[in-house]
C-alpha atoms as a PDB file:
ATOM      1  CA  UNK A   1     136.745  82.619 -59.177  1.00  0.00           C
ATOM      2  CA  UNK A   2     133.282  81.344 -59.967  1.00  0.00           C
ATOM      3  CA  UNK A   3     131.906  79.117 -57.298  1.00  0.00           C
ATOM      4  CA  UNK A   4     131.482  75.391 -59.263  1.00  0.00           C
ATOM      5  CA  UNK A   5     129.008  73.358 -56.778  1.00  0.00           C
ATOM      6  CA  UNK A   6     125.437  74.107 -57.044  1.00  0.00           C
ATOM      7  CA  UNK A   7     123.738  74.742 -53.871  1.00  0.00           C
ATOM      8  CA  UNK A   8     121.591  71.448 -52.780  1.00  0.00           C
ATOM      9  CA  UNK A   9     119.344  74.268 -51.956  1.00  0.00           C
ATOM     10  CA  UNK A  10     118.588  75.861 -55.025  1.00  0.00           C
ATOM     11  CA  UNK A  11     118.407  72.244 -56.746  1.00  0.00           C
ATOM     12  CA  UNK A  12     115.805  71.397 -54.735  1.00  0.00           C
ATOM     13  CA  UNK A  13     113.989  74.833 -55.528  1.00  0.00           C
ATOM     14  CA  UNK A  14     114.486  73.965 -59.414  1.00  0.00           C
ATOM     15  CA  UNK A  15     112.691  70.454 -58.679  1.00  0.00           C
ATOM     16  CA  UNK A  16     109.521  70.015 -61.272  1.00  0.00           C
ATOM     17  CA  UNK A  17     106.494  70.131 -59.218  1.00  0.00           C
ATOM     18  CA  UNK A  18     106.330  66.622 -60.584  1.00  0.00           C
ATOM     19  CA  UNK A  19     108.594  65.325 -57.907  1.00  0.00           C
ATOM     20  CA  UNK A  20     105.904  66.091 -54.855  1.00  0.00           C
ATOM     21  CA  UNK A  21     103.304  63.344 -53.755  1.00  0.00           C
ATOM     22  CA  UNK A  22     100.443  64.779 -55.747  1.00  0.00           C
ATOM     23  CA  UNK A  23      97.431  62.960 -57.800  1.00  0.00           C
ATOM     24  CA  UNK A  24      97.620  62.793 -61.560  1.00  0.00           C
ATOM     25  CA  UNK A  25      94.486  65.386 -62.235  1.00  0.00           C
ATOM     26  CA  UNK A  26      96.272  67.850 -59.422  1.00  0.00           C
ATOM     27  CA  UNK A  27      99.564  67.959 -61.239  1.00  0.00           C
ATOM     28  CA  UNK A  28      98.463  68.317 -64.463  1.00  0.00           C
ATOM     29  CA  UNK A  29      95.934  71.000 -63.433  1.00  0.00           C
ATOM     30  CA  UNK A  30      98.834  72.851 -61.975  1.00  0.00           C
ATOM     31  CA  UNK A  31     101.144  72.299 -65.173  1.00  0.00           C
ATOM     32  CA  UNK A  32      98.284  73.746 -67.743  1.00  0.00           C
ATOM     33  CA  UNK A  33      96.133  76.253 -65.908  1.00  0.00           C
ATOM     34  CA  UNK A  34      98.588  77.773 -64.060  1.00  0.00           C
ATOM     35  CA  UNK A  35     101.944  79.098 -64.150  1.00  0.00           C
ATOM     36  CA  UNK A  36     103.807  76.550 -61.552  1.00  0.00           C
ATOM     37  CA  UNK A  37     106.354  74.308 -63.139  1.00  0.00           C
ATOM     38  CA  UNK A  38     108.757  74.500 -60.341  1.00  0.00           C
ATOM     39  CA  UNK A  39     108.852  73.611 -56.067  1.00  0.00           C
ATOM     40  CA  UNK A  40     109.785  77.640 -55.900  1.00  0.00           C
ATOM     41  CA  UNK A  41     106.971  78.676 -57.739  1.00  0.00           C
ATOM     42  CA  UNK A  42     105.088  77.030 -55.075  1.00  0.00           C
ATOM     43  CA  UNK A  43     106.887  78.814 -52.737  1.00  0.00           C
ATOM     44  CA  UNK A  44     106.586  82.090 -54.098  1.00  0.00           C
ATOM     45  CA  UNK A  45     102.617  82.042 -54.130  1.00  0.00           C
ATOM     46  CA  UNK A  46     102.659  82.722 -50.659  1.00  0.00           C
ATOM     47  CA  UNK A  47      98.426  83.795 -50.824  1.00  0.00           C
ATOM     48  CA  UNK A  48      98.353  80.935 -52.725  1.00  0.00           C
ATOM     49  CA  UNK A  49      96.458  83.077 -55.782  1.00  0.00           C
ATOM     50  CA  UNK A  50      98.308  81.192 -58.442  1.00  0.00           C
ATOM     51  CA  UNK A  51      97.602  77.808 -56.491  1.00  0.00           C
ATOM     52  CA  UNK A  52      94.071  78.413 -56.879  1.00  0.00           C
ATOM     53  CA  UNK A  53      93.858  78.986 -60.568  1.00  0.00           C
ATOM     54  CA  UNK A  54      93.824  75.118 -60.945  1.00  0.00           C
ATOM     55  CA  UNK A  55      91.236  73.025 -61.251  1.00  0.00           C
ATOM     56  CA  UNK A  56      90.365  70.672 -58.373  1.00  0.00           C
ATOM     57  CA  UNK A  57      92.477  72.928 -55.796  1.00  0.00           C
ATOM     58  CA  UNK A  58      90.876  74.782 -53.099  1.00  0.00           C
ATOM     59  CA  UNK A  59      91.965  76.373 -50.476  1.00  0.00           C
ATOM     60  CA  UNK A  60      92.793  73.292 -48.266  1.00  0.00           C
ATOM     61  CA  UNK A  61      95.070  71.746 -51.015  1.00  0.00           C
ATOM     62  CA  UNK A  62      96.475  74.819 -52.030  1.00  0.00           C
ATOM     63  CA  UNK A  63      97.961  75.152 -48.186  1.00  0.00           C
ATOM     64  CA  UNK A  64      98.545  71.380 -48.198  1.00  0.00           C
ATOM     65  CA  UNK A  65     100.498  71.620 -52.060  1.00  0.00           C
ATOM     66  CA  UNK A  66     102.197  74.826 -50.020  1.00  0.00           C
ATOM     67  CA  UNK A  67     103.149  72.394 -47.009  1.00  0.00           C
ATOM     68  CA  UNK A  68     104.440  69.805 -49.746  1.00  0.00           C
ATOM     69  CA  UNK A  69     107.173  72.103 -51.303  1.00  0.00           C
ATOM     70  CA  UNK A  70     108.061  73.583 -47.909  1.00  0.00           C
ATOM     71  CA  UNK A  71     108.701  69.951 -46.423  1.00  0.00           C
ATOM     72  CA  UNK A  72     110.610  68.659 -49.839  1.00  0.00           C
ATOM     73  CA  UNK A  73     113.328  71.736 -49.656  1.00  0.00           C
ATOM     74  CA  UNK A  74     113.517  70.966 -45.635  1.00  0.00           C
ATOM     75  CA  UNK A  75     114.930  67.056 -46.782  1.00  0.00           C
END
């Protein structure tokens, strides 16, 4: 039989980057120059490469938006 619950988990990977305590010009740089839309995207740009592609993220926010999405699956 199919398993029916979701994992809590993989929810919380599935979260819109929306959901993480970032400013307004961050997440929208992340939402249209990039190709993040979700906390496992994030989490997957482990060089942070895609990270940087935004506008107004460097290389200290990119490891702080890293930190972010690695503390909001931890919850």
């Amino acid at each position: 039989r199919r398993l029916t619950e979701v994992s809590v988990y993989e929810d919380l990977l599935n979260t819109s980057v929306d959901l993480l305590p970032l400013t307004r010009h961050k997440r929208r740089s992340l939402l249209e120059q990039t190709q993040i839309r979700k906390v496992k995207d994030i989490l997957l740009d482990q060089e942070y490469t895609e990270l940087r592609k935004a506008r107004y993220i460097g290389p200290v926010w990119a490891a702080t938006i890293y930190r972010y999405a690695e503390e909001f699956v931890s919850v």
